[in-house]
C-alpha atoms as a PDB file:
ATOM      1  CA  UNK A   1     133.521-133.930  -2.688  1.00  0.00           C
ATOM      2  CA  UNK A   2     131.936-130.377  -2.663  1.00  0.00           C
ATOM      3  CA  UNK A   3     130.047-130.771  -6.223  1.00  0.00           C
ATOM      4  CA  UNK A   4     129.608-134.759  -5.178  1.00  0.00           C
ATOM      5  CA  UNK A   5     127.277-133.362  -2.515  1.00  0.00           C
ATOM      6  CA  UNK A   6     125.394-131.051  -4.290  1.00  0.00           C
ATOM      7  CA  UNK A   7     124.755-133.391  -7.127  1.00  0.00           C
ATOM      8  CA  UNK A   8     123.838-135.854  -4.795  1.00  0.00           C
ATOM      9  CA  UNK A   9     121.469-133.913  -2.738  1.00  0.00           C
ATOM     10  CA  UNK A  10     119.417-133.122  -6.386  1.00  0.00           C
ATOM     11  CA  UNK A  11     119.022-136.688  -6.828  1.00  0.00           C
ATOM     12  CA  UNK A  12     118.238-137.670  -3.807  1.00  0.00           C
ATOM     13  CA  UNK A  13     115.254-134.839  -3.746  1.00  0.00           C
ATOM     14  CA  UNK A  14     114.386-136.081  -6.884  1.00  0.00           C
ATOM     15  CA  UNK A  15     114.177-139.568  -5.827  1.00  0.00           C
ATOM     16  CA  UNK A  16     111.849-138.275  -2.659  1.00  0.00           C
ATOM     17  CA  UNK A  17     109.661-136.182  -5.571  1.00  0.00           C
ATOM     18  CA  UNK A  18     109.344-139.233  -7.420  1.00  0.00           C
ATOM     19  CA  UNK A  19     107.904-141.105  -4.060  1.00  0.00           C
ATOM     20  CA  UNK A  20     105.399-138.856  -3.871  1.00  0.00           C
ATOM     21  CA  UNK A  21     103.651-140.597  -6.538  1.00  0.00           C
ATOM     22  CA  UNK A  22     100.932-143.192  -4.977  1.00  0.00           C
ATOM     23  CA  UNK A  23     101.995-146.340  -5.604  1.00  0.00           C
ATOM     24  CA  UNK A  24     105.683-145.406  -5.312  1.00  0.00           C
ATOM     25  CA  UNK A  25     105.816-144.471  -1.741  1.00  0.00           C
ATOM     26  CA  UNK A  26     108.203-147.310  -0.927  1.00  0.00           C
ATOM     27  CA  UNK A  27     110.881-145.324  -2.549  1.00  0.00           C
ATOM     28  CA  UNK A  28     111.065-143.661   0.742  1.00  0.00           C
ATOM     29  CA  UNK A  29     112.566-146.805   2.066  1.00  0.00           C
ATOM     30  CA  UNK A  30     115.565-146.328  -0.171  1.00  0.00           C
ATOM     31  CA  UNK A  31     115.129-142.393   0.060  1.00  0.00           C
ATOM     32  CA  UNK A  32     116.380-142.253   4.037  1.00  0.00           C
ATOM     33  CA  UNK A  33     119.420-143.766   4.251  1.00  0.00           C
ATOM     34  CA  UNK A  34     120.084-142.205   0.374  1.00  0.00           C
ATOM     35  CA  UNK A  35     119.529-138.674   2.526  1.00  0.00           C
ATOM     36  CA  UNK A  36     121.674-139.800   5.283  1.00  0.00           C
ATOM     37  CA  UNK A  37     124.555-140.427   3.122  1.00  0.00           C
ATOM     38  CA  UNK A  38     124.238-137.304   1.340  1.00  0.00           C
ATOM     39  CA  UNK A  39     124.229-135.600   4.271  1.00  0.00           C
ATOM     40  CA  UNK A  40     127.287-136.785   5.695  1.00  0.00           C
ATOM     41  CA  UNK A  41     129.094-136.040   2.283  1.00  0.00           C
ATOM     42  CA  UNK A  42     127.580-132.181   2.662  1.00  0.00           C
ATOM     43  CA  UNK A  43     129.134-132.166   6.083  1.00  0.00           C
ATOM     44  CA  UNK A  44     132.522-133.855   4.637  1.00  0.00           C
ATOM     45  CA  UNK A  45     132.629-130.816   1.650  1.00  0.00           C
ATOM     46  CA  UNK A  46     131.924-128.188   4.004  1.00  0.00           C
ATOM     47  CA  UNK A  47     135.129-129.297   6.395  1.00  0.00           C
ATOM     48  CA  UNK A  48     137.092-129.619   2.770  1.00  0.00           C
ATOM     49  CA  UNK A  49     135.960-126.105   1.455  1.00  0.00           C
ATOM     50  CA  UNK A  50     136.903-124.759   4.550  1.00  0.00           C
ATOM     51  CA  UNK A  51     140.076-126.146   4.932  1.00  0.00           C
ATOM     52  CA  UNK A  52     140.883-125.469   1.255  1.00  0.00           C
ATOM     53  CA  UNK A  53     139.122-121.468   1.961  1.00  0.00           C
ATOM     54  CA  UNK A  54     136.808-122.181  -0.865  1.00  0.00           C
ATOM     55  CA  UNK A  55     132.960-121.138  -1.084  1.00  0.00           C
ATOM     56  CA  UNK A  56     130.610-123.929   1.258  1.00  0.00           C
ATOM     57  CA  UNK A  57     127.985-123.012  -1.193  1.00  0.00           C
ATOM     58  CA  UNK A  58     127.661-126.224  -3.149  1.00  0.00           C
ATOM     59  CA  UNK A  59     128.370-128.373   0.511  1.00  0.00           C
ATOM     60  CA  UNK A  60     125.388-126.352   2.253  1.00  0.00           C
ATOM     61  CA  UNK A  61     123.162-126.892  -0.783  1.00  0.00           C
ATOM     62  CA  UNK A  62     123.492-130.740  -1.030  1.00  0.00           C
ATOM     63  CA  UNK A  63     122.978-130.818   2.737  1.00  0.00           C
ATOM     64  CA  UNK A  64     120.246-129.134   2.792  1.00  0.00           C
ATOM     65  CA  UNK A  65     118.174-130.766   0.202  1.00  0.00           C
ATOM     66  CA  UNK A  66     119.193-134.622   1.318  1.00  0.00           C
ATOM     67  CA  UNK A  67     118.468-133.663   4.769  1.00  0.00           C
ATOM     68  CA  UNK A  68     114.796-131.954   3.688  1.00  0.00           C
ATOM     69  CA  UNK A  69     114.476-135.318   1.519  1.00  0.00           C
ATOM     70  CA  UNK A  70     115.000-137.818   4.330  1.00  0.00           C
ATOM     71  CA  UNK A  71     113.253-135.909   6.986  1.00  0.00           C
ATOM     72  CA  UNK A  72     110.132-135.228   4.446  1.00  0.00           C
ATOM     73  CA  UNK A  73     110.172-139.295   3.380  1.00  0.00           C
ATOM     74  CA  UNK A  74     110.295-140.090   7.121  1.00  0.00           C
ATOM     75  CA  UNK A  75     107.096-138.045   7.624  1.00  0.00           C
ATOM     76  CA  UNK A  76     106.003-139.344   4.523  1.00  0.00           C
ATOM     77  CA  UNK A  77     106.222-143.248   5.470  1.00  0.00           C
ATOM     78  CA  UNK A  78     104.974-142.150   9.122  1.00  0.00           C
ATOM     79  CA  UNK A  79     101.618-141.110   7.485  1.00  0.00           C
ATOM     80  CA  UNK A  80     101.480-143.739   5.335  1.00  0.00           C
ATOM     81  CA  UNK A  81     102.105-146.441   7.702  1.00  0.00           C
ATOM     82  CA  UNK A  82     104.982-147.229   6.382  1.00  0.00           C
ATOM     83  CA  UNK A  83     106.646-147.571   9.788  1.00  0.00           C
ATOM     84  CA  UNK A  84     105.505-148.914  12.473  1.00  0.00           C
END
């Protein structure tokens, strides 16, 4: 679950950085609840790392960057007018 996250995070972001492209912004739509999911499997490693006494290091990293990518594609859509 730990590495899941992190690996999943990287995606996700790259997903997002893909979206950024014109033309491709409706990526976002798949982006958010992509981000959402990774960040409840960052939250889900970090309780398993810490319950195990491992590092959170991969758990905090996967968090981080699927949170950034769903809050950034929010924004993202919101200036586009993707959302109404």
């Amino acid at each position: 679950m730990r590495i899941f996250s992190l690996i999943w995070g990287v995606i996700v972001f790259m997903i997002f950085t893909l979206a950024l492209i014109p033309c491709l912004g409706w990526m976002n739509w798949l982006n958010i609840p992509a981000g959402l999911f990774g960040v409840v499997f960052g939250i889900l490693g970090m309780i398993g790392a810490s319950q195990a006494q491992q590092s959170p290091g991969p758990p905090i990293a996967g968090l981080v960057l699927s949170l950034c990518a769903a809050c950034l594609g929010l924004v993202r859509l919101l200036l586009g007018g993707g959302i109404f």
